[in-house]
N, C-alpha and C. Protein backbone atom coordinates (compact mmCIF):
# COMPACT_ATOMS: atom_id res chain seq x y z
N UNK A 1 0.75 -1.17 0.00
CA UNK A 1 0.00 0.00 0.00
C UNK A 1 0.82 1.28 0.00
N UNK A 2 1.57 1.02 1.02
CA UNK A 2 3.00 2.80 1.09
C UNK A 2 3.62 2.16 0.43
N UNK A 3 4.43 2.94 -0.56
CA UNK A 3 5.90 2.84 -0.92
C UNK A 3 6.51 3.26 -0.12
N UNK A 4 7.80 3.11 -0.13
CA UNK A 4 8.84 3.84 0.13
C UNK A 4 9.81 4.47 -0.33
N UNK A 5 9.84 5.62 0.02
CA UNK A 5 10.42 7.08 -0.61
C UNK A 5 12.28 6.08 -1.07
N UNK A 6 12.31 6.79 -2.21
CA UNK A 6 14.03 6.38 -2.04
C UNK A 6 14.77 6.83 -1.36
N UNK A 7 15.76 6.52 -1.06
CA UNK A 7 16.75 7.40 0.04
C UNK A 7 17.43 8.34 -0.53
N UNK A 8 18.55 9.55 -0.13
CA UNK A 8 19.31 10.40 -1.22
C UNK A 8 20.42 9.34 -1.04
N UNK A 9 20.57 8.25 -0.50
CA UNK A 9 21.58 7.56 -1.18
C UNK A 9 21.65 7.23 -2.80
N UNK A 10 20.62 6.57 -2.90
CA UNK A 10 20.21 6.24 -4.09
C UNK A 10 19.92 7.30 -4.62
N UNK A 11 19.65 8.00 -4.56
CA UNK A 11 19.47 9.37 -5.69
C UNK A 11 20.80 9.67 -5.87
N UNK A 12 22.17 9.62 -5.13
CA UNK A 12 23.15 10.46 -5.29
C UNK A 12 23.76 9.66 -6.48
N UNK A 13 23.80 7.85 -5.77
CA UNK A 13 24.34 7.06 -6.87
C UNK A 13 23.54 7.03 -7.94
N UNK A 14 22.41 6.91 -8.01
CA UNK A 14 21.72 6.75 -9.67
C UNK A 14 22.16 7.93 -10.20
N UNK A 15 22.81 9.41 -9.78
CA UNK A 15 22.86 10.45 -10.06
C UNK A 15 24.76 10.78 -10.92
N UNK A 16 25.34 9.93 -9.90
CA UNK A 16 26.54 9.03 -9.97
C UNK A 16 26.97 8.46 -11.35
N UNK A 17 26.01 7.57 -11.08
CA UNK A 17 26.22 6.67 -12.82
C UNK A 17 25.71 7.63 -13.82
N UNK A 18 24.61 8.40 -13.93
CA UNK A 18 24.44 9.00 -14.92
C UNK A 18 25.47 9.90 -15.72
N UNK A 19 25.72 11.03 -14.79
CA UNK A 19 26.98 11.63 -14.48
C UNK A 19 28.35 11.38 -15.47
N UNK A 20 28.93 9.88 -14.28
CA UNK A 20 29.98 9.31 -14.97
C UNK A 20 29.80 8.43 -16.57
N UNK A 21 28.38 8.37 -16.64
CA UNK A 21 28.22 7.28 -17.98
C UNK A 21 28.40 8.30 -19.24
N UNK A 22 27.89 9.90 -18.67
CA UNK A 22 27.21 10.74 -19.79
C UNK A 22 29.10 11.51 -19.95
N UNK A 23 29.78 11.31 -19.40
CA UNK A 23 31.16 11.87 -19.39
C UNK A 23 31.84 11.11 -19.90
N UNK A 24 31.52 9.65 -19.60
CA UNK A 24 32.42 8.78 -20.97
C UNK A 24 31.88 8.92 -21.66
N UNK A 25 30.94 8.89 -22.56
CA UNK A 25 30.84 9.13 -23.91
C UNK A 25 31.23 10.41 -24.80
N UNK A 26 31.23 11.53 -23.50
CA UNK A 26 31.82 12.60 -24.33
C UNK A 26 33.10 12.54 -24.61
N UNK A 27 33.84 11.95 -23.78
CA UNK A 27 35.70 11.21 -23.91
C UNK A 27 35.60 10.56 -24.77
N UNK A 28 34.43 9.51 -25.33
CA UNK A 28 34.78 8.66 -26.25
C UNK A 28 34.59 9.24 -27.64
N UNK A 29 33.77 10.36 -27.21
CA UNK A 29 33.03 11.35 -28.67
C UNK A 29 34.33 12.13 -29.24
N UNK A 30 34.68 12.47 -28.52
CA UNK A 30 36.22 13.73 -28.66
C UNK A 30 37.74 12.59 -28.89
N UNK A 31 37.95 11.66 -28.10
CA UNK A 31 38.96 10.62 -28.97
C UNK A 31 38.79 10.06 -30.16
N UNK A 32 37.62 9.83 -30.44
CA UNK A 32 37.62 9.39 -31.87
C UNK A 32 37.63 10.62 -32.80
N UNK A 33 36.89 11.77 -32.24
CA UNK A 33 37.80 13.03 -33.45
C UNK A 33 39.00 13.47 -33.41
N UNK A 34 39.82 12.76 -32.64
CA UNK A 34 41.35 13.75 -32.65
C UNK A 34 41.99 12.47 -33.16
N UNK A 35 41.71 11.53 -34.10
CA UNK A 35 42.37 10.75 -35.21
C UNK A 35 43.17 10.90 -35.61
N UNK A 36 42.81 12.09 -36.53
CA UNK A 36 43.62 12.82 -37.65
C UNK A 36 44.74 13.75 -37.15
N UNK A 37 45.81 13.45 -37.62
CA UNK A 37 47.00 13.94 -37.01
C UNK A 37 47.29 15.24 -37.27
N UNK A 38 48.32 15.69 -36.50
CA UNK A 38 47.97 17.16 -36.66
C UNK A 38 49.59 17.69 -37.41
N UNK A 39 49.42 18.47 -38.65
CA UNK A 39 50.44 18.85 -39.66
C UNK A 39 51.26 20.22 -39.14
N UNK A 40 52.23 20.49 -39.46
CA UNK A 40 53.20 21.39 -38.84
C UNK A 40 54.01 21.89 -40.21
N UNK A 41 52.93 22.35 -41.06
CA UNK A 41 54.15 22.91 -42.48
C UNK A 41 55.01 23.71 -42.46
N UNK A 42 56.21 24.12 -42.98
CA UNK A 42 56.85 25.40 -43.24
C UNK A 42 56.08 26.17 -44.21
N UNK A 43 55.00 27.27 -43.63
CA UNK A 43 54.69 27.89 -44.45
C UNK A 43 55.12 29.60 -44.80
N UNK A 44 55.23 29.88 -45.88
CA UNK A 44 55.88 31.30 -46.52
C UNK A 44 55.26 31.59 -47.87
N UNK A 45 55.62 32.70 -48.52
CA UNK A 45 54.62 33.23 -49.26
C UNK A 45 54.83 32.93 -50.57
N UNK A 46 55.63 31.97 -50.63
CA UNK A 46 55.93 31.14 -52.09
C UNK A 46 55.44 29.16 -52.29
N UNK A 47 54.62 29.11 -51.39
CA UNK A 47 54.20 27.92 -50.72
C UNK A 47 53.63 27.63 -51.08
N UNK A 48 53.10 25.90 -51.49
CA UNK A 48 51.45 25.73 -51.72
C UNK A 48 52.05 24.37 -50.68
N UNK A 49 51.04 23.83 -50.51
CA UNK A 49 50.66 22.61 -49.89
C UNK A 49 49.10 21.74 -49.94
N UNK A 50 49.01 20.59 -49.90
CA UNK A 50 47.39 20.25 -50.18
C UNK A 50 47.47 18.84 -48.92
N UNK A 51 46.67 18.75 -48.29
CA UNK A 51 46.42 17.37 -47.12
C UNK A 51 45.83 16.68 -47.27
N UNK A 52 45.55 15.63 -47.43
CA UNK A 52 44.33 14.80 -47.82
C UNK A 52 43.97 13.80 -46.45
N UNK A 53 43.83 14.07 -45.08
CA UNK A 53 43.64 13.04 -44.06
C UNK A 53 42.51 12.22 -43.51
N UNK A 54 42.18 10.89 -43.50
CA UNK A 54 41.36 10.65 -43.09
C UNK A 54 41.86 9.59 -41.75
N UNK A 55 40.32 9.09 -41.92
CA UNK A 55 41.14 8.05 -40.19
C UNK A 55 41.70 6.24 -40.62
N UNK A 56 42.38 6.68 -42.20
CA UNK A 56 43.58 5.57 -42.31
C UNK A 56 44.74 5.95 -42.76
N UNK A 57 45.00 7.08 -42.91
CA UNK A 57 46.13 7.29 -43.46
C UNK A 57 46.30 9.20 -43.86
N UNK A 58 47.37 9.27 -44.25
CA UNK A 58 47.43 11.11 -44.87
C UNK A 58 48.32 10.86 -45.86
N UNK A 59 47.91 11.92 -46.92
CA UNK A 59 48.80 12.36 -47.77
C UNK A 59 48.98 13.73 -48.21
N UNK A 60 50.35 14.08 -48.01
CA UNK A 60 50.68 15.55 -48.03
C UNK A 60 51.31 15.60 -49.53
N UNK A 61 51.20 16.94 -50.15
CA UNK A 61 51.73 17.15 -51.28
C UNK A 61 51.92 18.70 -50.95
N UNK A 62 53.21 18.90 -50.78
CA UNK A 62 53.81 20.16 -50.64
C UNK A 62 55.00 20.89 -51.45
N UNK A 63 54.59 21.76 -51.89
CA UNK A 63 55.92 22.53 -52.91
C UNK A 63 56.16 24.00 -52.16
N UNK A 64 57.81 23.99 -52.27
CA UNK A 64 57.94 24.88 -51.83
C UNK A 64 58.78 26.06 -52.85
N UNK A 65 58.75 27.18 -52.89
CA UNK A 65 59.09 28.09 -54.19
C UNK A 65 58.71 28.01 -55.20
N UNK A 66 56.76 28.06 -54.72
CA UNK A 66 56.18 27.66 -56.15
C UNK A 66 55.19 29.01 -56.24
N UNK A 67 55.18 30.08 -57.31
CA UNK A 67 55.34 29.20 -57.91
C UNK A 67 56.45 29.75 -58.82
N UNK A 68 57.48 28.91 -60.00
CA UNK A 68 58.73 29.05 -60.01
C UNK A 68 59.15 30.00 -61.20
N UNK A 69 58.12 30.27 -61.55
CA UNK A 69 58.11 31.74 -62.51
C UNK A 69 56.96 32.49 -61.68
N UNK A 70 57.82 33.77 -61.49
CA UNK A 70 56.85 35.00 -61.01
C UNK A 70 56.47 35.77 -62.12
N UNK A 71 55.35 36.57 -62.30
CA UNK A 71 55.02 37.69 -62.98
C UNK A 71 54.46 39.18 -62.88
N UNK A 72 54.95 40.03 -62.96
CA UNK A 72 54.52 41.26 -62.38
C UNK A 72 53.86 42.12 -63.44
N UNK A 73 52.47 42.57 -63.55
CA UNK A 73 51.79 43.69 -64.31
C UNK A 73 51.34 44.94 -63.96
N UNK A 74 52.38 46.01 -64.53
CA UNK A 74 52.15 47.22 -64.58
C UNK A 74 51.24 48.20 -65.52
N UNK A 75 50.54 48.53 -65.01
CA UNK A 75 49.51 49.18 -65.95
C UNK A 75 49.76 50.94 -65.95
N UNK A 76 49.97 51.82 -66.52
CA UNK A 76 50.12 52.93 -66.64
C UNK A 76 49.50 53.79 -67.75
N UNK A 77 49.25 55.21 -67.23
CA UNK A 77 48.57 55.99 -68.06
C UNK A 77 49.64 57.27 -68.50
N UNK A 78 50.10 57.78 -69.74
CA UNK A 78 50.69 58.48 -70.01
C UNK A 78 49.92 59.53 -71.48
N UNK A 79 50.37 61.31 -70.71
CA UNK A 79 49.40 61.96 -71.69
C UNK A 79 50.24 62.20 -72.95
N UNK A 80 48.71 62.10 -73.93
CA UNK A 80 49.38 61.79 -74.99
C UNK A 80 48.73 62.97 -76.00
N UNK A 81 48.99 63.53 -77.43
CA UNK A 81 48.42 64.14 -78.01
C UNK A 81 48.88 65.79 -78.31
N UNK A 82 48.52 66.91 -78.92
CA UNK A 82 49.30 67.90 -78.67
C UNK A 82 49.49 68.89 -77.60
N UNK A 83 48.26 68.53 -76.79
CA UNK A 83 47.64 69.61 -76.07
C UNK A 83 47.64 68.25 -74.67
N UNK A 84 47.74 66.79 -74.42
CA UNK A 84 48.28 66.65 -73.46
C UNK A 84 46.87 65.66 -72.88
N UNK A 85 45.78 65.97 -73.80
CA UNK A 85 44.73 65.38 -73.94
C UNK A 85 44.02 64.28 -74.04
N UNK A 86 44.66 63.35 -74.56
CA UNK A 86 44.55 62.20 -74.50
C UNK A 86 45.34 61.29 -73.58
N UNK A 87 44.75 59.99 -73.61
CA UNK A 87 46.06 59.07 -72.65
C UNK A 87 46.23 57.77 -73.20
N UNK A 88 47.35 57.33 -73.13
CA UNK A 88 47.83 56.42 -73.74
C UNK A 88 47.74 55.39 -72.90
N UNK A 89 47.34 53.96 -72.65
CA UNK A 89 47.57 53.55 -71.61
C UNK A 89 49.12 52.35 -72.09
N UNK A 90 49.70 52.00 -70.98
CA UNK A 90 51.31 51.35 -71.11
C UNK A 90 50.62 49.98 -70.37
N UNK A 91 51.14 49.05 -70.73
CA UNK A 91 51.35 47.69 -70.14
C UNK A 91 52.16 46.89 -69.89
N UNK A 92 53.35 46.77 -68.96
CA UNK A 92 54.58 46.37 -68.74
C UNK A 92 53.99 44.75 -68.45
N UNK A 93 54.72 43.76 -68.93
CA UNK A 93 54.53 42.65 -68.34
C UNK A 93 55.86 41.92 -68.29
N UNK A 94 56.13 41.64 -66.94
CA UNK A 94 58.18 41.10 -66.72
C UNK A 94 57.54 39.38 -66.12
N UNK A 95 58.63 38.69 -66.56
CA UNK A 95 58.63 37.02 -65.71
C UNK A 95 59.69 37.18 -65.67
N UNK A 96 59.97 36.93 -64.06
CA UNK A 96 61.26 36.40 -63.38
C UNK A 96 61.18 35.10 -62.38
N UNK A 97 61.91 34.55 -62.08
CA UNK A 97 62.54 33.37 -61.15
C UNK A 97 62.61 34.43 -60.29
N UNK A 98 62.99 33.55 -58.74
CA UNK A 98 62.84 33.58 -57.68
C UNK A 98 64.37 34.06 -57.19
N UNK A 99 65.13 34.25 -58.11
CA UNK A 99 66.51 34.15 -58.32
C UNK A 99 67.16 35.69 -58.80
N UNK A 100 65.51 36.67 -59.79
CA UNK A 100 65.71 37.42 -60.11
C UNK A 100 65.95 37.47 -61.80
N UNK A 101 66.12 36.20 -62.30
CA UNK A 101 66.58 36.13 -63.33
C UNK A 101 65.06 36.19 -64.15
N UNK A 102 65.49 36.98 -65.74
CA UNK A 102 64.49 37.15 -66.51
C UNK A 102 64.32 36.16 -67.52
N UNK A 103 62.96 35.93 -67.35
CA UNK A 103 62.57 34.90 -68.26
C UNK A 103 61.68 35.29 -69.79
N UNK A 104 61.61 34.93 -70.37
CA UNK A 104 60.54 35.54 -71.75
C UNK A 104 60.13 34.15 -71.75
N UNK A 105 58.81 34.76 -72.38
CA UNK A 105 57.87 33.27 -72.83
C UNK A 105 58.32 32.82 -74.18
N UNK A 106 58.70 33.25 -75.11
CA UNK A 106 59.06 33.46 -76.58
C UNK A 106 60.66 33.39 -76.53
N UNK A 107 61.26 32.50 -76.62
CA UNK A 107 62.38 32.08 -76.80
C UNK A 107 63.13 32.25 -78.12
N UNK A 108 62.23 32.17 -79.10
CA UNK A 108 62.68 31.71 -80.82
C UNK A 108 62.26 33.50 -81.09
N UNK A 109 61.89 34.52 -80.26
CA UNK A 109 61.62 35.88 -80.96
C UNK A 109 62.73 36.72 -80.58
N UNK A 110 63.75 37.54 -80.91
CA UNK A 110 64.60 37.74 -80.59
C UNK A 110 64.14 39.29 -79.98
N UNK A 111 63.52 40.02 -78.83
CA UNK A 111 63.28 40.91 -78.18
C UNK A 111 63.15 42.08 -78.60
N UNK A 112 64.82 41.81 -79.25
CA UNK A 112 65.51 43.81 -79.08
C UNK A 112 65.56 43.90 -80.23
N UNK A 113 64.75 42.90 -81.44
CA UNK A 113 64.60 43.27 -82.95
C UNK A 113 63.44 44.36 -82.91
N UNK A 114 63.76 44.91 -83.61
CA UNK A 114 62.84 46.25 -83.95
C UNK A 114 62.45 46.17 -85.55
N UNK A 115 60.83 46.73 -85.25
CA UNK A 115 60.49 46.46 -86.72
C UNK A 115 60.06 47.40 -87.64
N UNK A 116 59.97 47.51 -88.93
CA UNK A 116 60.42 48.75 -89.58
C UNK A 116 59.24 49.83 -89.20
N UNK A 117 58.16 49.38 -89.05
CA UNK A 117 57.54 50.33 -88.36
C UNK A 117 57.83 51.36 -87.32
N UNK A 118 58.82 50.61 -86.02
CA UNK A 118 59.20 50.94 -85.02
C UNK A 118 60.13 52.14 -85.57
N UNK A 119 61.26 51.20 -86.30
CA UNK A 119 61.98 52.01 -86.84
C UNK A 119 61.50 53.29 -87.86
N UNK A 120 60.64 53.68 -88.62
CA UNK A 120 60.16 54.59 -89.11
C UNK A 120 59.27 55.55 -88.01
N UNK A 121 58.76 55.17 -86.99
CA UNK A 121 58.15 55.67 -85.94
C UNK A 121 59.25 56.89 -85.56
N UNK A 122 60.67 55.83 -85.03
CA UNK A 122 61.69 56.47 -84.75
C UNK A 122 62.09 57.49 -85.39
N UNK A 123 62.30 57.18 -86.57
CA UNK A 123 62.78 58.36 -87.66
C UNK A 123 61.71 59.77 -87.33
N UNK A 124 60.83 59.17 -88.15
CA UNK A 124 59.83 60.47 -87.91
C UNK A 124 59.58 61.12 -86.16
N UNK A 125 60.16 60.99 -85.67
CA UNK A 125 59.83 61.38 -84.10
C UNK A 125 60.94 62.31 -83.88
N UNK A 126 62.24 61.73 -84.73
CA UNK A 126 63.60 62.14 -84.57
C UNK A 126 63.63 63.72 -85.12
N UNK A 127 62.92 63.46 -86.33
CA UNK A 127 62.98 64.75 -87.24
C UNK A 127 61.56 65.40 -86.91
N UNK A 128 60.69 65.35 -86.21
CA UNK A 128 59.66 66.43 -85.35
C UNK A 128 60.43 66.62 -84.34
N UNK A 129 61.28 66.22 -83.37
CA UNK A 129 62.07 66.92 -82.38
C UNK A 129 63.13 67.57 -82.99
N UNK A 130 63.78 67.75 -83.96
CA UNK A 130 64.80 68.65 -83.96
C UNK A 130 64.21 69.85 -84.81
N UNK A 131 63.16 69.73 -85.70
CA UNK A 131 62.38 70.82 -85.88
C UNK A 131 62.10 71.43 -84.77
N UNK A 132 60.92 70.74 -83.80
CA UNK A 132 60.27 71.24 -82.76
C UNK A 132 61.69 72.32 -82.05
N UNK A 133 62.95 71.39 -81.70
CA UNK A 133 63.47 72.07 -81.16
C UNK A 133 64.39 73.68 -81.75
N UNK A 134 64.05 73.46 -83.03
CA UNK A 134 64.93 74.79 -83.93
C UNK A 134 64.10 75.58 -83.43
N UNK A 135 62.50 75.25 -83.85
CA UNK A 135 61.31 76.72 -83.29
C UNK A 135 61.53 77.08 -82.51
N UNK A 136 61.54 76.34 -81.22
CA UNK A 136 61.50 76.67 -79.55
C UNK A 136 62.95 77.44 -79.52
N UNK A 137 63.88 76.98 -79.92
CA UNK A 137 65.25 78.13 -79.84
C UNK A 137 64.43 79.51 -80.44
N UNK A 138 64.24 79.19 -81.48
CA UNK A 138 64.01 80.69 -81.58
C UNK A 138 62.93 81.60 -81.67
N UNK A 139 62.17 81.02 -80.70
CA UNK A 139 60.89 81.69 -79.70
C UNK A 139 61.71 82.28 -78.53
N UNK A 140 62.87 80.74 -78.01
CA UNK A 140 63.15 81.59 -77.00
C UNK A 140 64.13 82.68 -77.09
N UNK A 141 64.98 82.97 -77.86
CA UNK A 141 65.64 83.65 -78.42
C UNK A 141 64.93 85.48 -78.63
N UNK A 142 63.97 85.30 -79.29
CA UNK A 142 63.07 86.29 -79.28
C UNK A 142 62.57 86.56 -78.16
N UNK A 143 62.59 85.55 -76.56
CA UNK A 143 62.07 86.20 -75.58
C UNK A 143 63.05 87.00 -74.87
N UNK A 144 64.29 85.77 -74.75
CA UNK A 144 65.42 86.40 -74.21
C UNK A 144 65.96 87.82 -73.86
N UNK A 145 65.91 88.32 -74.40
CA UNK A 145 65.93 89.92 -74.62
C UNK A 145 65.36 90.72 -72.85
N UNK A 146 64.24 90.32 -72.73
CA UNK A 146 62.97 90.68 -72.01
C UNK A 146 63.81 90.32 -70.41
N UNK A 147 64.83 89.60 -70.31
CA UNK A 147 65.10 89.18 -68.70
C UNK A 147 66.74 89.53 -69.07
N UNK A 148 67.14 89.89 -70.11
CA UNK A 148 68.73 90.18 -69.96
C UNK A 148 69.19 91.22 -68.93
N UNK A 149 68.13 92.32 -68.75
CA UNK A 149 68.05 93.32 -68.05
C UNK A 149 67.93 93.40 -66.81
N UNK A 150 68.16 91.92 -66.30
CA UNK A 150 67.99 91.69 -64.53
C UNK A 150 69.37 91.29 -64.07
N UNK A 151 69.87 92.24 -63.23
CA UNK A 151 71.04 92.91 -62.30
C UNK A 151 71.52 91.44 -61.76
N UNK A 152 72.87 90.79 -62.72
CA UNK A 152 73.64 90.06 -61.90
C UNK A 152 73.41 88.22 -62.66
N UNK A 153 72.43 88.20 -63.08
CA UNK A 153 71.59 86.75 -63.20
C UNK A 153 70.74 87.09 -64.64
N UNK A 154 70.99 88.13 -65.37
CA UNK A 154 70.60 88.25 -66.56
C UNK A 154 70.65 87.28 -68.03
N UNK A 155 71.77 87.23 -67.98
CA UNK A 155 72.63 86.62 -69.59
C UNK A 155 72.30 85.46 -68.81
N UNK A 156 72.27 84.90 -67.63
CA UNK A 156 71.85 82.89 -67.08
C UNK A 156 70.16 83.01 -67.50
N UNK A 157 69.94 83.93 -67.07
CA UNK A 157 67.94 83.97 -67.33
C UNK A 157 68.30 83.80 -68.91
N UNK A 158 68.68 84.80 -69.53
CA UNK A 158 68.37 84.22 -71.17
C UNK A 158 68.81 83.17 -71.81
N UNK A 159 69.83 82.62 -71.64
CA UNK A 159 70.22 81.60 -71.66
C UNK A 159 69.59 79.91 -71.23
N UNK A 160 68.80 80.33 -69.91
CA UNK A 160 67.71 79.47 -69.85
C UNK A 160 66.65 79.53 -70.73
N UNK A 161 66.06 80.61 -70.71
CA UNK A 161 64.80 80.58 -71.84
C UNK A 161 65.03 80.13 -73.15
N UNK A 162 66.44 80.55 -73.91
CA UNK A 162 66.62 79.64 -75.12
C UNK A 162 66.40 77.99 -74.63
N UNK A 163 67.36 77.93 -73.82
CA UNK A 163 67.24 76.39 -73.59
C UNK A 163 66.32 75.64 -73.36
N UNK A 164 65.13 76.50 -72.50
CA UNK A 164 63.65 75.74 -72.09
C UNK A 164 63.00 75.80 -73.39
N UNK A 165 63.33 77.10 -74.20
CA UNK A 165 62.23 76.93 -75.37
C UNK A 165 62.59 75.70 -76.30
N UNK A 166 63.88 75.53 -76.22
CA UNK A 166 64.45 74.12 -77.46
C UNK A 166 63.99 72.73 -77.06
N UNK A 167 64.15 72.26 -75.65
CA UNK A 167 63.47 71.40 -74.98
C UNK A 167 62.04 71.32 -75.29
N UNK A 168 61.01 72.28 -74.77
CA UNK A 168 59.93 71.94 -74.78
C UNK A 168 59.62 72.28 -76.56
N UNK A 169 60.34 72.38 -77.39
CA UNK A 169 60.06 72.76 -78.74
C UNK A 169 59.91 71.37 -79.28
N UNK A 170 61.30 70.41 -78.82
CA UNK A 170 61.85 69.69 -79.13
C UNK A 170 60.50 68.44 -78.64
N UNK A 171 59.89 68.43 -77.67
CA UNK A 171 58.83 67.64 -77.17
C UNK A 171 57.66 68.11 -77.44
N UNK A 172 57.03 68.91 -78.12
CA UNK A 172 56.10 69.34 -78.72
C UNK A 172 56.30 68.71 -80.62
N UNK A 173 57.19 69.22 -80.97
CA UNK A 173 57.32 68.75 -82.13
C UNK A 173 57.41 67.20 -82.83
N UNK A 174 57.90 66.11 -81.40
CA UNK A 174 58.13 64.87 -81.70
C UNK A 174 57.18 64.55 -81.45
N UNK A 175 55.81 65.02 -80.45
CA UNK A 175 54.64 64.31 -80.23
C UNK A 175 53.82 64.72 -81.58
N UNK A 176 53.46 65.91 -82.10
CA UNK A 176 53.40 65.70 -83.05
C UNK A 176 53.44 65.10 -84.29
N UNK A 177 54.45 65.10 -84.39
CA UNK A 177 55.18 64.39 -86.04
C UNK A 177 54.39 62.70 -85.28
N UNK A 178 54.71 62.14 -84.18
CA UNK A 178 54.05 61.11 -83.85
C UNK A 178 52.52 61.27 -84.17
N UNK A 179 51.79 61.77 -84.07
CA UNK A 179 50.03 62.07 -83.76
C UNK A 179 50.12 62.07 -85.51
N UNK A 180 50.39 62.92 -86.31
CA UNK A 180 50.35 62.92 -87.65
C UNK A 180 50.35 61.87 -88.07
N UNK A 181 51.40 60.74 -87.79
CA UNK A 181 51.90 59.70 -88.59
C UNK A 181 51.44 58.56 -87.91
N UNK A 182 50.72 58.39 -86.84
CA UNK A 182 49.81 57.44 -86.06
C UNK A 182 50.96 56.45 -85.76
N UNK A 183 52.01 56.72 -85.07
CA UNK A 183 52.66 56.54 -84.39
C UNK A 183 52.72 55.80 -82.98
């Protein structure tokens, strides 16, 4: 008719086993994931590596100074035209080793051949700068005059202005003769 109450003995131990039963399995849950062994690469910024591990075995495939041609692309904008107006854009593209040494992809093209285009480019660029630069002498020549008259630093002032005018004559006239001749 009465039961009888359990004791907190029995509550502590049924409390006991639960406890200790529900703690081994989490030990047994966490040993079986730490299987897979744990890797220690030399890694740096020329590195690849790939792991493949499961719970029979690993396989590592690691290269190091890879990868063994570098390439660097420079992109640049330079003004182009008479008035400075337009832009040209530049595209540098270099392959080197790790070593520094230069590589070309094109082995059988010999680089530093120039082709008659290039070479006529040249020409005509050659002969708009030494025009350009005859004018500009003697623009500046005709300015010269105008600063000879300053106490001490005169005849250096005119002397510059010829010279700036032949320079920038000389780079006015070769962009030119370039823009004409689609250069």
């Amino acid at each position: 008719m009465y039961r009888q109450r359990p004791s907190k003995f029995n509550k502590v131990l049924i409390g006991s086993i639960g406890i200790l039963f529900g703690v081994s399995h989490i030990a047994l849950i966490l040993e079986k994931s730490n299987r897979l062994p744990i890797i220690n690469l030399p890694v740096g910024p020329y590195t690849t590596y790939q792991v493949d591990a499961s719970e029979f075995g690993y396989k590592i495939s690691y290269m190091a100074n890879d990868p063994k041609v570098l390439t660097t692309v420079t992109n640049s904008e330079t003004p182009k035209g008479f008035f400075g107006n337009k832009k040209e854009k530049i595209i540098i593209r270099k392959e080197f080793t790790m070593n520094g040494e230069n590589k070309t992809s094109d082995s059988s093209k010999d680089a530093s051949q120039l082709t008659e285009e290039q070479i006529a480019c040249y020409k005509i660029e050659g002969s708009g700068e030494s025009t350009g630069r005859l004018v500009g002498a003697s623009m500046g020549v005709k300015a010269a005059p105008a600063v000879t008259n300053i106490p001490i630093i005169g005849w250096i002032a005119a002397g510059w202005i010829t010279m700036f005018g032949q320079d920038k004559g000389a780079d006015i006239g070769g962009q030119i003769a370039r823009d004409f001749n689609n250069c």
